[in-house]
C-alpha atoms as a PDB file:
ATOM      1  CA  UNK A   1     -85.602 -53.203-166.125  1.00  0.00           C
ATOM      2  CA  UNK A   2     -84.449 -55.583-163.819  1.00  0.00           C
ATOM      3  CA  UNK A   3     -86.129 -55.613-159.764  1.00  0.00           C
ATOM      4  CA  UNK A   4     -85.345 -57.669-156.819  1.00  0.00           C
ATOM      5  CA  UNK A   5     -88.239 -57.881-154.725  1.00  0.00           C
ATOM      6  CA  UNK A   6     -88.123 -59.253-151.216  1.00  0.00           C
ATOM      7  CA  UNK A   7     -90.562 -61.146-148.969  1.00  0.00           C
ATOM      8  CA  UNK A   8     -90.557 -62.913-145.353  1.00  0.00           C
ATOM      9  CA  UNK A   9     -89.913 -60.304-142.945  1.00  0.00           C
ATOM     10  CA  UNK A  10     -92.273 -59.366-139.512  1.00  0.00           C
ATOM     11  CA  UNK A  11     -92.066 -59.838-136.146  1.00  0.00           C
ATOM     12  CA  UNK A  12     -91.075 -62.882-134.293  1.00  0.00           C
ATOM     13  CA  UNK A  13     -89.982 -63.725-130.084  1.00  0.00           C
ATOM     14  CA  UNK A  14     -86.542 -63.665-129.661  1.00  0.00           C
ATOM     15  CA  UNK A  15     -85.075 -67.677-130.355  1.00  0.00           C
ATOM     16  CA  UNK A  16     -87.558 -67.939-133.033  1.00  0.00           C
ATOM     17  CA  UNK A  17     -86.885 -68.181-136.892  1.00  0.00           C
ATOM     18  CA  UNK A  18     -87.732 -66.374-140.570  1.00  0.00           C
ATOM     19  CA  UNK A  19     -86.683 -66.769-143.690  1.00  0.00           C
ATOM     20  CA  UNK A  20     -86.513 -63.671-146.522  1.00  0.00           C
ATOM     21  CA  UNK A  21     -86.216 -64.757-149.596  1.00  0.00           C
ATOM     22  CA  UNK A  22     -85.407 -62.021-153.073  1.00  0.00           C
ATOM     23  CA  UNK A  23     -86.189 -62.977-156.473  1.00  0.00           C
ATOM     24  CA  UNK A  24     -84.814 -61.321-159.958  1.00  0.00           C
ATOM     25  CA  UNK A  25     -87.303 -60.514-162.317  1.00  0.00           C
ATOM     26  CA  UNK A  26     -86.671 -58.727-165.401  1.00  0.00           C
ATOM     27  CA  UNK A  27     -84.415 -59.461-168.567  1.00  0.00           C
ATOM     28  CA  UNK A  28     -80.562 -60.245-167.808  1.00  0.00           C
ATOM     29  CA  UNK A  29     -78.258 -63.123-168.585  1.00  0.00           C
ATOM     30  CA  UNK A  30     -76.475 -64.033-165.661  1.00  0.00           C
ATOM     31  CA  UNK A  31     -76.748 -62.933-161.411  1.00  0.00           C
ATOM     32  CA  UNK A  32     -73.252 -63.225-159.769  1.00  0.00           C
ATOM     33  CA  UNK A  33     -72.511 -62.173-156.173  1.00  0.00           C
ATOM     34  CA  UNK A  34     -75.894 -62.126-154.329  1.00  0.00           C
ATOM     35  CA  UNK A  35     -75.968 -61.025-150.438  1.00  0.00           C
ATOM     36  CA  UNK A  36     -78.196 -59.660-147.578  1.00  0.00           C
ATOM     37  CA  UNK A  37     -77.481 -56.659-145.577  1.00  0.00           C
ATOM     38  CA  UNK A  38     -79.125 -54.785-142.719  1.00  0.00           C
ATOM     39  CA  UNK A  39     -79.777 -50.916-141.499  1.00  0.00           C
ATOM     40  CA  UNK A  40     -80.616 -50.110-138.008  1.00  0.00           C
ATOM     41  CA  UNK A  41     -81.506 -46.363-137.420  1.00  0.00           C
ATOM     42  CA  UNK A  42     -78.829 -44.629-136.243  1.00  0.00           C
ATOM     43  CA  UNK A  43     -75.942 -46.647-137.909  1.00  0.00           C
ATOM     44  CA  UNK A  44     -74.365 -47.647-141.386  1.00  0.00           C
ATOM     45  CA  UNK A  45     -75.934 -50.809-143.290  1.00  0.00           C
ATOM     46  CA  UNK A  46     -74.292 -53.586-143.153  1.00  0.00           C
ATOM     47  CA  UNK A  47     -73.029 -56.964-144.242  1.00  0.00           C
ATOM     48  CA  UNK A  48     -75.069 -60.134-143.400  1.00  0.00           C
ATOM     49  CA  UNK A  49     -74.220 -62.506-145.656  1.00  0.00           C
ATOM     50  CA  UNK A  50     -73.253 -63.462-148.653  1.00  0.00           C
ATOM     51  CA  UNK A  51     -72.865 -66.072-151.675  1.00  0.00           C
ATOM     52  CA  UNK A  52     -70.911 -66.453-154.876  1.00  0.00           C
ATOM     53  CA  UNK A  53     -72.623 -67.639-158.048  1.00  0.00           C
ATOM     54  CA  UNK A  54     -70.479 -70.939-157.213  1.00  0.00           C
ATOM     55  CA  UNK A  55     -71.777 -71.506-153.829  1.00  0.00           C
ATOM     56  CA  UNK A  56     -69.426 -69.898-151.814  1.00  0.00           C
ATOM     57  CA  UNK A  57     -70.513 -68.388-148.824  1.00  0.00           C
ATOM     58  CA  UNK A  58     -69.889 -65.277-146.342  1.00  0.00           C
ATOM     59  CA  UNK A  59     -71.112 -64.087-143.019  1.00  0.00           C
ATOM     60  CA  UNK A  60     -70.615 -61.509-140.342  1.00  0.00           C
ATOM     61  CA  UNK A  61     -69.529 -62.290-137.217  1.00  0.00           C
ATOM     62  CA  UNK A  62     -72.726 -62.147-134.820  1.00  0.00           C
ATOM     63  CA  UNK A  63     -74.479 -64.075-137.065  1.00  0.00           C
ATOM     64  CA  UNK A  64     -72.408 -67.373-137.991  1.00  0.00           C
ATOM     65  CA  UNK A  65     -73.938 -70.457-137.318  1.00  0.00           C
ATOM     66  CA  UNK A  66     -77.141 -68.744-136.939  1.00  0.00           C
ATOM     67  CA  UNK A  67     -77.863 -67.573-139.829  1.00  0.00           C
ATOM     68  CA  UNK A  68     -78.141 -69.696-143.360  1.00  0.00           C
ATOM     69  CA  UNK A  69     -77.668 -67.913-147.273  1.00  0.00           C
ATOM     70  CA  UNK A  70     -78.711 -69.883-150.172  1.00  0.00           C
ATOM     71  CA  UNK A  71     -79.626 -69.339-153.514  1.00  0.00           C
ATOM     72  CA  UNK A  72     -81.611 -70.876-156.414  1.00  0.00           C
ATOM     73  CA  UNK A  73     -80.258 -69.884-159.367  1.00  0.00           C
ATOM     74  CA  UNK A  74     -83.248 -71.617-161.492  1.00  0.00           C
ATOM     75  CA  UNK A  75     -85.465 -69.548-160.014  1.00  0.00           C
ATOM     76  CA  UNK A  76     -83.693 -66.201-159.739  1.00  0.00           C
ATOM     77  CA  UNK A  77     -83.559 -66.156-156.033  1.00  0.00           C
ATOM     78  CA  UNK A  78     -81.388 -66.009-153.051  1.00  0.00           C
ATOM     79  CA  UNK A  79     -82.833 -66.814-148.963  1.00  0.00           C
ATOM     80  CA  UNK A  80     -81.461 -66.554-145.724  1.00  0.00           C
ATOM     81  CA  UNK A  81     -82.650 -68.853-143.345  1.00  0.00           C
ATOM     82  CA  UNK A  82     -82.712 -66.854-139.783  1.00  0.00           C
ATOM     83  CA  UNK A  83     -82.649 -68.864-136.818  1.00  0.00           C
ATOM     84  CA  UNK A  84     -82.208 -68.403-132.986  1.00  0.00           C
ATOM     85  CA  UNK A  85     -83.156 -64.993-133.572  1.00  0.00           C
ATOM     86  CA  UNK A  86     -82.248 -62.148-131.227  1.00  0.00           C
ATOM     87  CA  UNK A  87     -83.050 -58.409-130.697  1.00  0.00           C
ATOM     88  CA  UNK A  88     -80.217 -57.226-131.655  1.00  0.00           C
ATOM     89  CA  UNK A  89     -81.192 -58.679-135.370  1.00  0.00           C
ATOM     90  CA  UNK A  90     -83.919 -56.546-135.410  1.00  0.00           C
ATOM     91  CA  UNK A  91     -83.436 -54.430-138.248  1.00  0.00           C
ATOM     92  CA  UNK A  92     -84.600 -53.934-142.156  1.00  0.00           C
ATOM     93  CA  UNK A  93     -82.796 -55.943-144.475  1.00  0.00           C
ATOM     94  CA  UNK A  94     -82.310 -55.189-148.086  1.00  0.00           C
ATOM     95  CA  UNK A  95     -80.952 -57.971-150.693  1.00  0.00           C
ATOM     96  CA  UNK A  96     -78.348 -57.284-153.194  1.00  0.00           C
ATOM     97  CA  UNK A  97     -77.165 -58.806-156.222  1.00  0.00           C
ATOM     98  CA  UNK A  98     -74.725 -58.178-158.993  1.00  0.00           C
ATOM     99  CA  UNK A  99     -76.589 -58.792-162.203  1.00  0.00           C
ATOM    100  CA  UNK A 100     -75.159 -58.828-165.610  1.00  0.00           C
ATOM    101  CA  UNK A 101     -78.018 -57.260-168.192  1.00  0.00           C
ATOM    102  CA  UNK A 102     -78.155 -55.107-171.320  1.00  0.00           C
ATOM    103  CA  UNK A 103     -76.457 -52.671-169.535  1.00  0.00           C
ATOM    104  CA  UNK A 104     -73.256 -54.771-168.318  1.00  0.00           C
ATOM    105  CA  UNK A 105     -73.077 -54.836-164.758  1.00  0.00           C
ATOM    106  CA  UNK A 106     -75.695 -53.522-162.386  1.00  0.00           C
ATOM    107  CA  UNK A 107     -75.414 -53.757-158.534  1.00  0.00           C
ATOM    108  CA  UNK A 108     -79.188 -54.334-157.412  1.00  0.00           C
ATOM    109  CA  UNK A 109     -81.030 -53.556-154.339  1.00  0.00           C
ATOM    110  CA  UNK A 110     -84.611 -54.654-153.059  1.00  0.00           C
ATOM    111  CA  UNK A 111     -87.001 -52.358-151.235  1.00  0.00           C
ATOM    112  CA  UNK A 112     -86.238 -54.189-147.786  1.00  0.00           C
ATOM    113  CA  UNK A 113     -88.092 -55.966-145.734  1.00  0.00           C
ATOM    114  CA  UNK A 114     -88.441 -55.097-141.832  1.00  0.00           C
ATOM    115  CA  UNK A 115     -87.640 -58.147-139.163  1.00  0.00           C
ATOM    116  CA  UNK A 116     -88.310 -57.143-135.705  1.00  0.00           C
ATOM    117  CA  UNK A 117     -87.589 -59.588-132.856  1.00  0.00           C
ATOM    118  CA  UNK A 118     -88.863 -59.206-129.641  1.00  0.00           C
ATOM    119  CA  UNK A 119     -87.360 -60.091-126.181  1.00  0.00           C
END
């Protein structure tokens, strides 16, 4: 059975930084589209970011040039690099991936991982 687990989230001051990163574990061949998305209470989750198994990259609006995905495909694992952080980014954020297994293709999500930011 394959997991993403995810790690890095808490609280931080508004203009400060965190980075989550996910990691794969399990048995599968290969881990295409990876991304990070968000849930607030009280509205639908959505996209943050994210990054083709070739490197290429995605973000929503609010968060260009803030934000930062990556991934490291040796080790299983994709990060995003949060910086000038903001209230409004205060939410729990859940990983995703698209992993090819035993079972073909399986769209994966972690447990999430709560980043509050305070003002």
């Amino acid at each position: 059975q394959v997991q993403l687990v995810e790690s890095g989230g808490g609280l931080v001051q508004a203009g400060g930084s965190l980075r989550l990163s996910c990691a794969a574990s399990g048995i599968f061949f290969r881990i295409n589209d990876m991304g990070w998305y968000r849930h607030t209470p009280g509205k639908q989750r959505e996209l943050v970011a994210t990054i083709t198994r070739g490197g290429t990259t995605n973000y929503e609006g609010t968060v260009k040039g803030r934000f930062a995905i990556s991934r490291d495909d040796a080790k299983n694992t994709v990060y995003l690099q949060m910086n000038s952080l903001e209230p409004e980014d205060t939410a729990v954020y859940y990983c995703n991936a698209d992993v090819i297994s035993t079972k073909a293709m399986e769209s994966l999500w972690g447990q999430g991982t709560q980043v509050t930011v305070s003002s």
